[in-house]
PDB file of N, CA and C in Angstrom:
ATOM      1  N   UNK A   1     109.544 113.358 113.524  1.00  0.00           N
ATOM      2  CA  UNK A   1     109.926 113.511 112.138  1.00  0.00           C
ATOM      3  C   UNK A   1     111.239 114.278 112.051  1.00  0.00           C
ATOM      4  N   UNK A   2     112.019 113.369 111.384  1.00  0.00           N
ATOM      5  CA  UNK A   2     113.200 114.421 110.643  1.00  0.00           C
ATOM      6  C   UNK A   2     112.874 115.662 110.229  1.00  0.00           C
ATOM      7  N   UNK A   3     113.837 116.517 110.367  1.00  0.00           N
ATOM      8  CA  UNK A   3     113.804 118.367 109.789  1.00  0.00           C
ATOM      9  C   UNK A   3     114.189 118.171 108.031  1.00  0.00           C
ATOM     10  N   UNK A   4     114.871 116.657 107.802  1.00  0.00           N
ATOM     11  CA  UNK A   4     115.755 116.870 106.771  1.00  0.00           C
ATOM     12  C   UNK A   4     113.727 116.042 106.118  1.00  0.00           C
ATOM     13  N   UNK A   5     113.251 115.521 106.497  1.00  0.00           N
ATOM     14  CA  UNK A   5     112.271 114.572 105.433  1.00  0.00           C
ATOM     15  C   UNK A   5     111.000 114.946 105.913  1.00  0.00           C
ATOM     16  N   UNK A   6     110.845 116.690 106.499  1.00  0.00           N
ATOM     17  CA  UNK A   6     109.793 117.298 106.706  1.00  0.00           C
ATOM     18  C   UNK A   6     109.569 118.154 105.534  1.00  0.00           C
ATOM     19  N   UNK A   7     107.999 118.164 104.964  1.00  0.00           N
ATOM     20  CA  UNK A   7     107.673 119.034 103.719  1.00  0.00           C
ATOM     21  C   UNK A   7     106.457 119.522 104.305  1.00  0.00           C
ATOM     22  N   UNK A   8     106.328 120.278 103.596  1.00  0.00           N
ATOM     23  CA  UNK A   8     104.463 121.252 103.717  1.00  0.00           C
ATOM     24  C   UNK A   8     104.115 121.238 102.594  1.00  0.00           C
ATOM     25  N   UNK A   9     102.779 121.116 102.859  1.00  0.00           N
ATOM     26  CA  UNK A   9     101.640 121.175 101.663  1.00  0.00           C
ATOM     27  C   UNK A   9     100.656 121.650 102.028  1.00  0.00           C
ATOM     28  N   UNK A  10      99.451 121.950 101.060  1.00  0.00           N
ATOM     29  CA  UNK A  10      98.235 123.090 101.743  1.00  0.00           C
ATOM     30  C   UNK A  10      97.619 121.619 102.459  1.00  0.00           C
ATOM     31  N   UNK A  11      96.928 122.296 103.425  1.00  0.00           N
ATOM     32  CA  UNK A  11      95.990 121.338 104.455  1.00  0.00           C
ATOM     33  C   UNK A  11      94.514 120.284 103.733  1.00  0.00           C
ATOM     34  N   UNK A  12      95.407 119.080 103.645  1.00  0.00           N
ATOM     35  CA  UNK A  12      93.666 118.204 103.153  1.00  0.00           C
ATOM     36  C   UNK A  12      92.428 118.145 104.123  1.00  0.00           C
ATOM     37  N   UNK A  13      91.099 118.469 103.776  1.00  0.00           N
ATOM     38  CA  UNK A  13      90.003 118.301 103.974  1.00  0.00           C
ATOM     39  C   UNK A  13      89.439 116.937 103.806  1.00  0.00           C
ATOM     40  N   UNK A  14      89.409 115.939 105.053  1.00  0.00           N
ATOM     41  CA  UNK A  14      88.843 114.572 104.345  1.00  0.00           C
ATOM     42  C   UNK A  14      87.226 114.686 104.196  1.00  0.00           C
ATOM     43  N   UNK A  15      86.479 114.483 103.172  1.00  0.00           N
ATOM     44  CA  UNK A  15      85.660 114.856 103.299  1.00  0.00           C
ATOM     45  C   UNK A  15      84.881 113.913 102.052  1.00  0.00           C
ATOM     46  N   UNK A  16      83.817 113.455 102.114  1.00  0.00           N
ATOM     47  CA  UNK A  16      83.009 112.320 101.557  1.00  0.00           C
ATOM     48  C   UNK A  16      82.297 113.237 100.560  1.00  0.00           C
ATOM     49  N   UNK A  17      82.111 112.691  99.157  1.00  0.00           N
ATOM     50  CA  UNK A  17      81.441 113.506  97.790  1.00  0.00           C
ATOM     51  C   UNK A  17      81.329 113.063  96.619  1.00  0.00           C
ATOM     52  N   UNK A  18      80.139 112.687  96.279  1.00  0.00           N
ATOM     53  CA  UNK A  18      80.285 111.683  94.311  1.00  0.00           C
ATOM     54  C   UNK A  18      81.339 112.483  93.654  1.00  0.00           C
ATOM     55  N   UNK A  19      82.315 111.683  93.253  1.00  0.00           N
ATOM     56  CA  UNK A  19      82.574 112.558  92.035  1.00  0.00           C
ATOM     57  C   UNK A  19      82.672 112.240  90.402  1.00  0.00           C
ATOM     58  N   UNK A  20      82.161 112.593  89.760  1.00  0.00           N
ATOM     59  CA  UNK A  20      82.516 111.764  88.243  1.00  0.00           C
ATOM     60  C   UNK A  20      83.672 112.508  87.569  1.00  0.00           C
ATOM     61  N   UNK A  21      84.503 111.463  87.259  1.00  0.00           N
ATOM     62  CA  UNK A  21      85.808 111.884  86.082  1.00  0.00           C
ATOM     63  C   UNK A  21      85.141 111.592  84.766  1.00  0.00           C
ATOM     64  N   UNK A  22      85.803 112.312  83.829  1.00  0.00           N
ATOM     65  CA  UNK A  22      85.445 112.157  82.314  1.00  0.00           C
ATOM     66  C   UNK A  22      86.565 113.089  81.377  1.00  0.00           C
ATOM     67  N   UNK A  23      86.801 112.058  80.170  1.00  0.00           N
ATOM     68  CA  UNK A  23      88.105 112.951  79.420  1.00  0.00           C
ATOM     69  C   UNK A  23      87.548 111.780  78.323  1.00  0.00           C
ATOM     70  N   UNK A  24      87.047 112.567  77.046  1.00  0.00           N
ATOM     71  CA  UNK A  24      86.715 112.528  75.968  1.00  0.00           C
ATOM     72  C   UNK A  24      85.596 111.867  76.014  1.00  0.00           C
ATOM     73  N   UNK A  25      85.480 110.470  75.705  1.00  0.00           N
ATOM     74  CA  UNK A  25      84.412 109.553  75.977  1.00  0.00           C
ATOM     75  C   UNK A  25      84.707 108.097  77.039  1.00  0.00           C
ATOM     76  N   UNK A  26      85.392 108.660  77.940  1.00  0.00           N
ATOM     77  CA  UNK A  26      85.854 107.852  78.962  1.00  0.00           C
ATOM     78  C   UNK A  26      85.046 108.471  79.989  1.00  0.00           C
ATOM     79  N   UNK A  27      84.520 107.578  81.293  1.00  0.00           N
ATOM     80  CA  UNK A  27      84.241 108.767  82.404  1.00  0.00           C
ATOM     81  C   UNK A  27      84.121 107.245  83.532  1.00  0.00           C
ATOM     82  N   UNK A  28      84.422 107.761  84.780  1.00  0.00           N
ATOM     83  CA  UNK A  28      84.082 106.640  85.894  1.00  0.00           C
ATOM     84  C   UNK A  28      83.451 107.217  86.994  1.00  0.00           C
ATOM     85  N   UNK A  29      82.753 106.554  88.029  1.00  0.00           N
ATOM     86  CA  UNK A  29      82.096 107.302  89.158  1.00  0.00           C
ATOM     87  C   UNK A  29      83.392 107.131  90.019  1.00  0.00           C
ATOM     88  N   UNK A  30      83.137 108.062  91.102  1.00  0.00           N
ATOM     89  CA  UNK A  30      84.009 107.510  92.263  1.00  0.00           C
ATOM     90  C   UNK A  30      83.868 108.226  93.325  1.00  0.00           C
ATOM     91  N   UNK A  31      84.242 108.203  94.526  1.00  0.00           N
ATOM     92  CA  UNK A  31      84.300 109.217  95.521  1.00  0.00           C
ATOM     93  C   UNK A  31      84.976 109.833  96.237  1.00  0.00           C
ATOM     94  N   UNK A  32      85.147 110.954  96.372  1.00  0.00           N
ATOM     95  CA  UNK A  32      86.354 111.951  97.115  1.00  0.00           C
ATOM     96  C   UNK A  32      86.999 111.150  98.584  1.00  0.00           C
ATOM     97  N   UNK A  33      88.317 111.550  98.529  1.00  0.00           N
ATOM     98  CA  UNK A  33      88.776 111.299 100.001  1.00  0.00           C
ATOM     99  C   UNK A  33      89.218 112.021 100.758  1.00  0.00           C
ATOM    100  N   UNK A  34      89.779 113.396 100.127  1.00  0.00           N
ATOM    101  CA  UNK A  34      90.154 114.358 100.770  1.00  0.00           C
ATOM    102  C   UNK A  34      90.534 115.744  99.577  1.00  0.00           C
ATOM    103  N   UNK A  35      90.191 116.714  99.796  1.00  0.00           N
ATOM    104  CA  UNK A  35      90.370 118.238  99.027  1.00  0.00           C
ATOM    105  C   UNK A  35      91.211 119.155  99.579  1.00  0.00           C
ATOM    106  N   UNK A  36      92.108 119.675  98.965  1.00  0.00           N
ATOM    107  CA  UNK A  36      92.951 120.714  99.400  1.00  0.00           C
ATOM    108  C   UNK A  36      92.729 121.991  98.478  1.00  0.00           C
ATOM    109  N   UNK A  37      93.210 122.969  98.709  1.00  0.00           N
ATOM    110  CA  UNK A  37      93.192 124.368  97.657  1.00  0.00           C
ATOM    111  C   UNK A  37      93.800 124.339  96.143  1.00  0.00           C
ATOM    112  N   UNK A  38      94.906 122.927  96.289  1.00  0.00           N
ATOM    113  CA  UNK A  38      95.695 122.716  94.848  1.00  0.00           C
ATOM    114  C   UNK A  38      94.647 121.621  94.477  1.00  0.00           C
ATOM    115  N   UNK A  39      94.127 121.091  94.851  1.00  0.00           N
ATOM    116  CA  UNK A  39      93.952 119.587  94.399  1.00  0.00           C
ATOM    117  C   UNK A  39      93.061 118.426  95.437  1.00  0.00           C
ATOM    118  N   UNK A  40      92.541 117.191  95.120  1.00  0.00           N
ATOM    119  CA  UNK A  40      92.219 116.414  95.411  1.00  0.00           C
ATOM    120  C   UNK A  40      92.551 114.881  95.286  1.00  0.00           C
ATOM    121  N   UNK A  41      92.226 113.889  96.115  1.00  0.00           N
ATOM    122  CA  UNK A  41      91.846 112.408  95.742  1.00  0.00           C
ATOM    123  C   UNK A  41      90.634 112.152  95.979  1.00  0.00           C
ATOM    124  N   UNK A  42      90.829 110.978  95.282  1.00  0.00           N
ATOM    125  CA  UNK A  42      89.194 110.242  95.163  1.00  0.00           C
ATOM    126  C   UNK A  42      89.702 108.603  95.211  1.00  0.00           C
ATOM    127  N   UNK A  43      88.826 107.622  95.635  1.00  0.00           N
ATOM    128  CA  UNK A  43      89.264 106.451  95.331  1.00  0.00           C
ATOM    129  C   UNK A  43      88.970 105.724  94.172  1.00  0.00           C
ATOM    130  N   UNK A  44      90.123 104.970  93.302  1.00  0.00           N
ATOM    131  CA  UNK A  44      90.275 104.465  92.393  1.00  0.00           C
ATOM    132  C   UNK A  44      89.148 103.342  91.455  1.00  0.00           C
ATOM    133  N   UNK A  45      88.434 104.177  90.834  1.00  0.00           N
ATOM    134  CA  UNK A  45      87.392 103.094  89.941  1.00  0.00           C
ATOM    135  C   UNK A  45      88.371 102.031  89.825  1.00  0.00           C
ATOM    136  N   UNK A  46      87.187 100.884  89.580  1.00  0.00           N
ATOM    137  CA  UNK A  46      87.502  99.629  89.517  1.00  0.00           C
ATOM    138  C   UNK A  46      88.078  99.508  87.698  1.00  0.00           C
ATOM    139  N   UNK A  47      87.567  99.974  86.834  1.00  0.00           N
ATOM    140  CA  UNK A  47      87.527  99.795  85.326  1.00  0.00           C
ATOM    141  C   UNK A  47      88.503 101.075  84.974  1.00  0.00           C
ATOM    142  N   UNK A  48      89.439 101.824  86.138  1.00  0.00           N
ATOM    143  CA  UNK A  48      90.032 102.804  85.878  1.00  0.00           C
ATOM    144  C   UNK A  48      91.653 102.417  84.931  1.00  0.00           C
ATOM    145  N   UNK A  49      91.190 103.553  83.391  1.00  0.00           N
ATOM    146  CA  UNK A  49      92.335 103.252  82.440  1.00  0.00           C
ATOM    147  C   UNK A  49      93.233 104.584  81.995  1.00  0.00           C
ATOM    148  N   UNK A  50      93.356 105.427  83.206  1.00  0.00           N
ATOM    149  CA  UNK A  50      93.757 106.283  82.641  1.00  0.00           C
ATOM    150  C   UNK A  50      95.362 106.588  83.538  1.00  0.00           C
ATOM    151  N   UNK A  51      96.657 107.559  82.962  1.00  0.00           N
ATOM    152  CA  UNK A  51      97.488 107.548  83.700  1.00  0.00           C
ATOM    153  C   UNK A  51      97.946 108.535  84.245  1.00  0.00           C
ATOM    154  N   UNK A  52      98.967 108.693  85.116  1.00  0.00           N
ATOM    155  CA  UNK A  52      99.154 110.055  85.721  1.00  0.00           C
ATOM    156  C   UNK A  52      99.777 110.882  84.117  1.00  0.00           C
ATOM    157  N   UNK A  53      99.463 112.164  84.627  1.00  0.00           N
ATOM    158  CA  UNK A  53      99.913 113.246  83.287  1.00  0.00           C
ATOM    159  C   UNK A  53      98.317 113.640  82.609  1.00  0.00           C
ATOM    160  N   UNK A  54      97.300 112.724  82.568  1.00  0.00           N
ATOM    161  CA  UNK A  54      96.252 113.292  81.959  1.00  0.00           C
ATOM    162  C   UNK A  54      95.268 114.253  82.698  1.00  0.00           C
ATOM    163  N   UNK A  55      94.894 115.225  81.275  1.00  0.00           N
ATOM    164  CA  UNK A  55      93.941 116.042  82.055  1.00  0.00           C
ATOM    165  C   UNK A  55      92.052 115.470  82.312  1.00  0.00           C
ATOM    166  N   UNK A  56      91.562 115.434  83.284  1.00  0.00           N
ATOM    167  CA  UNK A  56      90.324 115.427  83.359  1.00  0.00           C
ATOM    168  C   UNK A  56      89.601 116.318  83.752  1.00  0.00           C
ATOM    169  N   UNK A  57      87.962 116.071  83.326  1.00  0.00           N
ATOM    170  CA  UNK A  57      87.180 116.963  83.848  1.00  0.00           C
ATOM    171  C   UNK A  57      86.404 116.068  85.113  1.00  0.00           C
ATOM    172  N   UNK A  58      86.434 116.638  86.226  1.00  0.00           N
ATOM    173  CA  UNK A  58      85.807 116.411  87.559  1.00  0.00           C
ATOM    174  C   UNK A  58      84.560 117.072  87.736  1.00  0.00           C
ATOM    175  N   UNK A  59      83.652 116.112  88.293  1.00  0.00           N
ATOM    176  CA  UNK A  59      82.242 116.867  88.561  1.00  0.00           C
ATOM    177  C   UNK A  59      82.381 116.464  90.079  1.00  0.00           C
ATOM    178  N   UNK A  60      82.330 117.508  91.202  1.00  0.00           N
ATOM    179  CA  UNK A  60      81.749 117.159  92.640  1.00  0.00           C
ATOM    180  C   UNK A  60      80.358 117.618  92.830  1.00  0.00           C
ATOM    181  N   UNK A  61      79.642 116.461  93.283  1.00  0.00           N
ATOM    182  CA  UNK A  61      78.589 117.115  94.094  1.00  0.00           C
ATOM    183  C   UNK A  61      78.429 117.578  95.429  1.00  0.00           C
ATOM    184  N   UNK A  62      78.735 118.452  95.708  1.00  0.00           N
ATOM    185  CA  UNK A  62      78.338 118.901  96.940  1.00  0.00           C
ATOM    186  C   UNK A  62      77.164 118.769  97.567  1.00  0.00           C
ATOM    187  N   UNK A  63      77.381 119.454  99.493  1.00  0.00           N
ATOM    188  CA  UNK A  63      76.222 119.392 100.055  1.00  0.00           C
ATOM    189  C   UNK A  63      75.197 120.435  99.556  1.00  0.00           C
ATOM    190  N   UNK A  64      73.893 120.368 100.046  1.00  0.00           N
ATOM    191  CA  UNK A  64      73.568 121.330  99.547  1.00  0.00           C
ATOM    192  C   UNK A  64      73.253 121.339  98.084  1.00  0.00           C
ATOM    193  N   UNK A  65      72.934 120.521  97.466  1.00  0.00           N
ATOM    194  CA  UNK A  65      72.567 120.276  95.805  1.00  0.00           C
ATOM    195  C   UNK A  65      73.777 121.216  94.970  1.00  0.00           C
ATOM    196  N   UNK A  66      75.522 121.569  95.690  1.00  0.00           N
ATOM    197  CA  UNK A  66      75.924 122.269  94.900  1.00  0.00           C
ATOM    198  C   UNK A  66      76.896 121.599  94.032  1.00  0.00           C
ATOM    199  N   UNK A  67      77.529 121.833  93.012  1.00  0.00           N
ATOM    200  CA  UNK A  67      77.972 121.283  91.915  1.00  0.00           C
ATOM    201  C   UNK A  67      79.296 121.757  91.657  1.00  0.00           C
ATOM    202  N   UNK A  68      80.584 121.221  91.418  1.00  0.00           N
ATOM    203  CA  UNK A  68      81.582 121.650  91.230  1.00  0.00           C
ATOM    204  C   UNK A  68      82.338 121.071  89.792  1.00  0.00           C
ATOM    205  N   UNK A  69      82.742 121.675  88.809  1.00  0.00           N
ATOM    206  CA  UNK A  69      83.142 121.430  87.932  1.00  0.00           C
ATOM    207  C   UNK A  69      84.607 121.743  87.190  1.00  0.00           C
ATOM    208  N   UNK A  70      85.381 121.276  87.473  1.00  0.00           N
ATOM    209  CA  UNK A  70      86.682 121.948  87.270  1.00  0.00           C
ATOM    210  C   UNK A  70      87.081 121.024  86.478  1.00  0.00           C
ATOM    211  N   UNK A  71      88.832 121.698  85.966  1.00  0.00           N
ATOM    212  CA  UNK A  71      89.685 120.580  85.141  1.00  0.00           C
ATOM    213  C   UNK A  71      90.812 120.334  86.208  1.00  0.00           C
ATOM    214  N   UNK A  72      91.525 119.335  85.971  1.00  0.00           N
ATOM    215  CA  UNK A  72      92.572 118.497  86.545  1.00  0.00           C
ATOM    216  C   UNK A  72      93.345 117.514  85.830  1.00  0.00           C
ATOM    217  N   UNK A  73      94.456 117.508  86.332  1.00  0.00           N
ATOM    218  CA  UNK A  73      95.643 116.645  85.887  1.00  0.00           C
ATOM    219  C   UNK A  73      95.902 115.214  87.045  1.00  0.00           C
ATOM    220  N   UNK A  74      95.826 114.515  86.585  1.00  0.00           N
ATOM    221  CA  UNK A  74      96.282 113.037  87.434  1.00  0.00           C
ATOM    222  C   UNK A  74      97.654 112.917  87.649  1.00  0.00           C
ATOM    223  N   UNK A  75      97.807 113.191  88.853  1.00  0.00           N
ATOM    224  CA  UNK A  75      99.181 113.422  88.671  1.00  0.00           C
ATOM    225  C   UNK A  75      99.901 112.051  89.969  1.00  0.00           C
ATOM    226  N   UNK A  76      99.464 111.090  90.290  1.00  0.00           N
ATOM    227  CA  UNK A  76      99.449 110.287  91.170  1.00  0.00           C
ATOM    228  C   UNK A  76      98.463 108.860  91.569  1.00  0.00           C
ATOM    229  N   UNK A  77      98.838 108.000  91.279  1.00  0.00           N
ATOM    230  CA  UNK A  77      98.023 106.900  91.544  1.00  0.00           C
ATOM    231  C   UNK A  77      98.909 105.495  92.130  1.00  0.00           C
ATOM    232  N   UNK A  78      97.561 105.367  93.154  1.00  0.00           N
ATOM    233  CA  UNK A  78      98.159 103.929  93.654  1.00  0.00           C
ATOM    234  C   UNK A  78      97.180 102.844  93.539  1.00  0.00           C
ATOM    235  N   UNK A  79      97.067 101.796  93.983  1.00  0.00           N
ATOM    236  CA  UNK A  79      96.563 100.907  93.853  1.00  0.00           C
ATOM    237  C   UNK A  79      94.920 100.918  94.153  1.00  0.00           C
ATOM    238  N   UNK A  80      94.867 102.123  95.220  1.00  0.00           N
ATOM    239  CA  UNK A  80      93.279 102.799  96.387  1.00  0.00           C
ATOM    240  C   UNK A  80      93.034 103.821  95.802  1.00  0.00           C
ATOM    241  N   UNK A  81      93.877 104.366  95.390  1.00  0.00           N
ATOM    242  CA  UNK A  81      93.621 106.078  95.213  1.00  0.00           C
ATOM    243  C   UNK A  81      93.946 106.802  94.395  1.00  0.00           C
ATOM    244  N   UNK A  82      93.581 107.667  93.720  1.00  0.00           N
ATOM    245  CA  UNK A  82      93.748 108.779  92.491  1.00  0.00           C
ATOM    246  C   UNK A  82      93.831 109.877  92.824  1.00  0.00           C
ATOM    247  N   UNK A  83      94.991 110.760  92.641  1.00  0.00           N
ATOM    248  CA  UNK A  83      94.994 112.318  93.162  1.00  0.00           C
ATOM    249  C   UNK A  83      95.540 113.145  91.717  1.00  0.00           C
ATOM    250  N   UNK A  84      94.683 114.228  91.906  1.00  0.00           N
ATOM    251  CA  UNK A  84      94.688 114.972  91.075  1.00  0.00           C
ATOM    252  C   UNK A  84      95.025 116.785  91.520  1.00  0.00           C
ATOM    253  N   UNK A  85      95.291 116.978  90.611  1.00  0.00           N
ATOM    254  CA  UNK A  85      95.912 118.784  90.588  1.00  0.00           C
ATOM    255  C   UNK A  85      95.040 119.398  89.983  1.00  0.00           C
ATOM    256  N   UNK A  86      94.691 120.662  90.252  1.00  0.00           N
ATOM    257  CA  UNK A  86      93.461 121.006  89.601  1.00  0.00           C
ATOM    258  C   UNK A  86      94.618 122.345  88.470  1.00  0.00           C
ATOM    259  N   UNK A  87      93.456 122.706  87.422  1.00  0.00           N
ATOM    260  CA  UNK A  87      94.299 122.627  86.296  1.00  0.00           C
ATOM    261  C   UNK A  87      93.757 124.167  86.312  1.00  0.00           C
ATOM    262  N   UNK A  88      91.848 124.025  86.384  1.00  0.00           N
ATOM    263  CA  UNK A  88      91.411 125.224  86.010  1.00  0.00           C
ATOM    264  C   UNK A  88      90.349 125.176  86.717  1.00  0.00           C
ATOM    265  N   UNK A  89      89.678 125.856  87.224  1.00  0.00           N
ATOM    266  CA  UNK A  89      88.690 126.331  88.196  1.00  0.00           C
ATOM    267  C   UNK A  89      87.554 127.178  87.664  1.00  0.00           C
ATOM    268  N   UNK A  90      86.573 127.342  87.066  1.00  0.00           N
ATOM    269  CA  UNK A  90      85.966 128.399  86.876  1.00  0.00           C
ATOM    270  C   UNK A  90      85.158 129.233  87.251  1.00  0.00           C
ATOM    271  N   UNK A  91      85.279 130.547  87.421  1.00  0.00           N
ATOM    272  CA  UNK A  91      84.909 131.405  88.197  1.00  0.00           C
ATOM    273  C   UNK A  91      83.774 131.409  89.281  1.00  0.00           C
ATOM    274  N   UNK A  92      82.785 131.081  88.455  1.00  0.00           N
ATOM    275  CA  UNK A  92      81.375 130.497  88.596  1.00  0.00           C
ATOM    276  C   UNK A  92      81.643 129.780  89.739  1.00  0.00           C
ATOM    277  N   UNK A  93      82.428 128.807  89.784  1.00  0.00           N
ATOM    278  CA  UNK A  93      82.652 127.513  90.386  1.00  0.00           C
ATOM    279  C   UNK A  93      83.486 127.785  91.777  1.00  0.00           C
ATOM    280  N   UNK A  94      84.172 129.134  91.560  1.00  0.00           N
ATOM    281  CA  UNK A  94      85.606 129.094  92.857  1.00  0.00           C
ATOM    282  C   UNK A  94      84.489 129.346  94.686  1.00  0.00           C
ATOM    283  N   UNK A  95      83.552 129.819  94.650  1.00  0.00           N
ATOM    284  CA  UNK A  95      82.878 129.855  95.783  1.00  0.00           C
ATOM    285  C   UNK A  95      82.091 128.809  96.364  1.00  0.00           C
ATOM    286  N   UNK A  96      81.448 127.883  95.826  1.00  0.00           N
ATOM    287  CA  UNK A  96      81.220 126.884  96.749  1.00  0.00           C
ATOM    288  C   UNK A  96      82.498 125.799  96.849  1.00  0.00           C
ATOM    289  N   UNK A  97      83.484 125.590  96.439  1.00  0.00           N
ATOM    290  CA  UNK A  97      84.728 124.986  96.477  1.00  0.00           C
ATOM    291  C   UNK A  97      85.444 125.549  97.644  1.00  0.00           C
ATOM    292  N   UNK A  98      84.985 126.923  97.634  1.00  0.00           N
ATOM    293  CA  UNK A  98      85.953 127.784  99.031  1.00  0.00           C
ATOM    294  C   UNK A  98      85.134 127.779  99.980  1.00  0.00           C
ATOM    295  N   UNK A  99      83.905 127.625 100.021  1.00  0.00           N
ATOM    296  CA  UNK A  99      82.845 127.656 101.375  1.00  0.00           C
ATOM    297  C   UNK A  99      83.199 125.730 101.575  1.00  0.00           C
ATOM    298  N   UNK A 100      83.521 125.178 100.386  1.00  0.00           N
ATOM    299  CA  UNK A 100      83.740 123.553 101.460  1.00  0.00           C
ATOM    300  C   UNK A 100      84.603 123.475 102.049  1.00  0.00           C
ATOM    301  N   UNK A 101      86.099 124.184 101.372  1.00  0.00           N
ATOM    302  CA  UNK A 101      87.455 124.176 102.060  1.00  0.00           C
ATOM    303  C   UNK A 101      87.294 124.763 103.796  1.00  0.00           C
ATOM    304  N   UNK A 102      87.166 125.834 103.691  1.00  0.00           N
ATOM    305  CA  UNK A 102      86.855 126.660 104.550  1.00  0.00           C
ATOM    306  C   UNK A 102      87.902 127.029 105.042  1.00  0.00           C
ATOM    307  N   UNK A 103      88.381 127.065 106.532  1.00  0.00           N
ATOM    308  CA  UNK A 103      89.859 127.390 106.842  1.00  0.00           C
ATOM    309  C   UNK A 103      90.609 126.537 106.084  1.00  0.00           C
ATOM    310  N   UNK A 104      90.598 125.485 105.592  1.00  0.00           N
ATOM    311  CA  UNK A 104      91.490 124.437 104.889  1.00  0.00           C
ATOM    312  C   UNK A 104      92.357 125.428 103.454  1.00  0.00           C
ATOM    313  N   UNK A 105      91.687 126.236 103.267  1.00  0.00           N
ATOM    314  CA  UNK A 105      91.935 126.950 101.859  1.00  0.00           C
ATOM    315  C   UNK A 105      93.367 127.500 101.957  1.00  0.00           C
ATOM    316  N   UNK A 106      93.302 127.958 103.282  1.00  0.00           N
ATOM    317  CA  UNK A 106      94.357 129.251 103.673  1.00  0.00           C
ATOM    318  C   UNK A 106      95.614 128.242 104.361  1.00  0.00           C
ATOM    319  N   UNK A 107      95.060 127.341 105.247  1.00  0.00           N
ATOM    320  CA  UNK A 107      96.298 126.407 106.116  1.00  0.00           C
ATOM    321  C   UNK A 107      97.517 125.337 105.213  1.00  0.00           C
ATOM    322  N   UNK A 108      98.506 125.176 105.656  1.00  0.00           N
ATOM    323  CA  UNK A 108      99.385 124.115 105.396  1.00  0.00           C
ATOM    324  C   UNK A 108      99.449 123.247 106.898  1.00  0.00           C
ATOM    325  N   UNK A 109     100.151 121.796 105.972  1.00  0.00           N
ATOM    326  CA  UNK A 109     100.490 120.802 106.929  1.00  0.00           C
ATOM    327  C   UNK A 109     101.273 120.332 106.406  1.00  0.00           C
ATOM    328  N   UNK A 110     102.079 119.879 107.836  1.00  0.00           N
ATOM    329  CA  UNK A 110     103.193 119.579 107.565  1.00  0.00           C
ATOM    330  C   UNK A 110     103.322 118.008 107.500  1.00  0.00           C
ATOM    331  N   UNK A 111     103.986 117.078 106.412  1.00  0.00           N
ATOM    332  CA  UNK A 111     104.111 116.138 105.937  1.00  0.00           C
ATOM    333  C   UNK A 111     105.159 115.608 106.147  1.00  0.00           C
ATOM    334  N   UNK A 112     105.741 113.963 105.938  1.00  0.00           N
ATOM    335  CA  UNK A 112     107.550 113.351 105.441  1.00  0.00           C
ATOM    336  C   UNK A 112     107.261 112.209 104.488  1.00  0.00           C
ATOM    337  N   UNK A 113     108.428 112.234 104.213  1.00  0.00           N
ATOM    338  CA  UNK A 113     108.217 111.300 102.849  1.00  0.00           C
ATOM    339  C   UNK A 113     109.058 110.148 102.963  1.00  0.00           C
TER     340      UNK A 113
END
């Protein structure tokens, strides 16, 4: 890799998880593909009508019957995949999100574009 078209970003976690999106009376199933400390993807519902810039609410289920509920912004989509920025986290919520990350929380990787 080029020095000039090398970037860092926090380290993705690929890691398998229902997740449901929902923003007003819209909502789709889908499932995670990978989690980082800013943010996630999931792959792209089939009936999916929404565009990058909007905020959603994300439900993960975790292992362990645990439940994750945050807000997020769509900030990326392709044809497979939906990635999102997480917006707001709530308190309640920031510890089993950090016991899935695990070292992933704290690491970067390095990327090119």
């Amino acid at each position: 890799m080029s020095a000039q078209n090398l970037f860092y970003r926090h380290a993705r976690l690929h890691a398998v998880s229902a997740v449901l999106l929902s923003r007003g009376a819209e909502s789709a199933p889908s499932e995670m593909v990978d989690i980082s400390a800013t943010g996630l993807c999931v792959r792209r519902p089939e009936q999916w009508q929404g565009v990058p810039g909007q905020l959603w609410t994300l439900d993960l289920l975790l292992e362990g019957d645990a439940h994750v509920n945050l807000e997020a912004t769509c900030v990326r989509e392709t044809e497979h995949k939906l990635c999102f920025e997480f917006t707001r986290i709530p308190e309640d919520r920031q510890i089993p999100l950090w016991n899935l990350l695990g070292g992933y929380a704290d690491r970067v990787e390095a990327f090119s574009v």
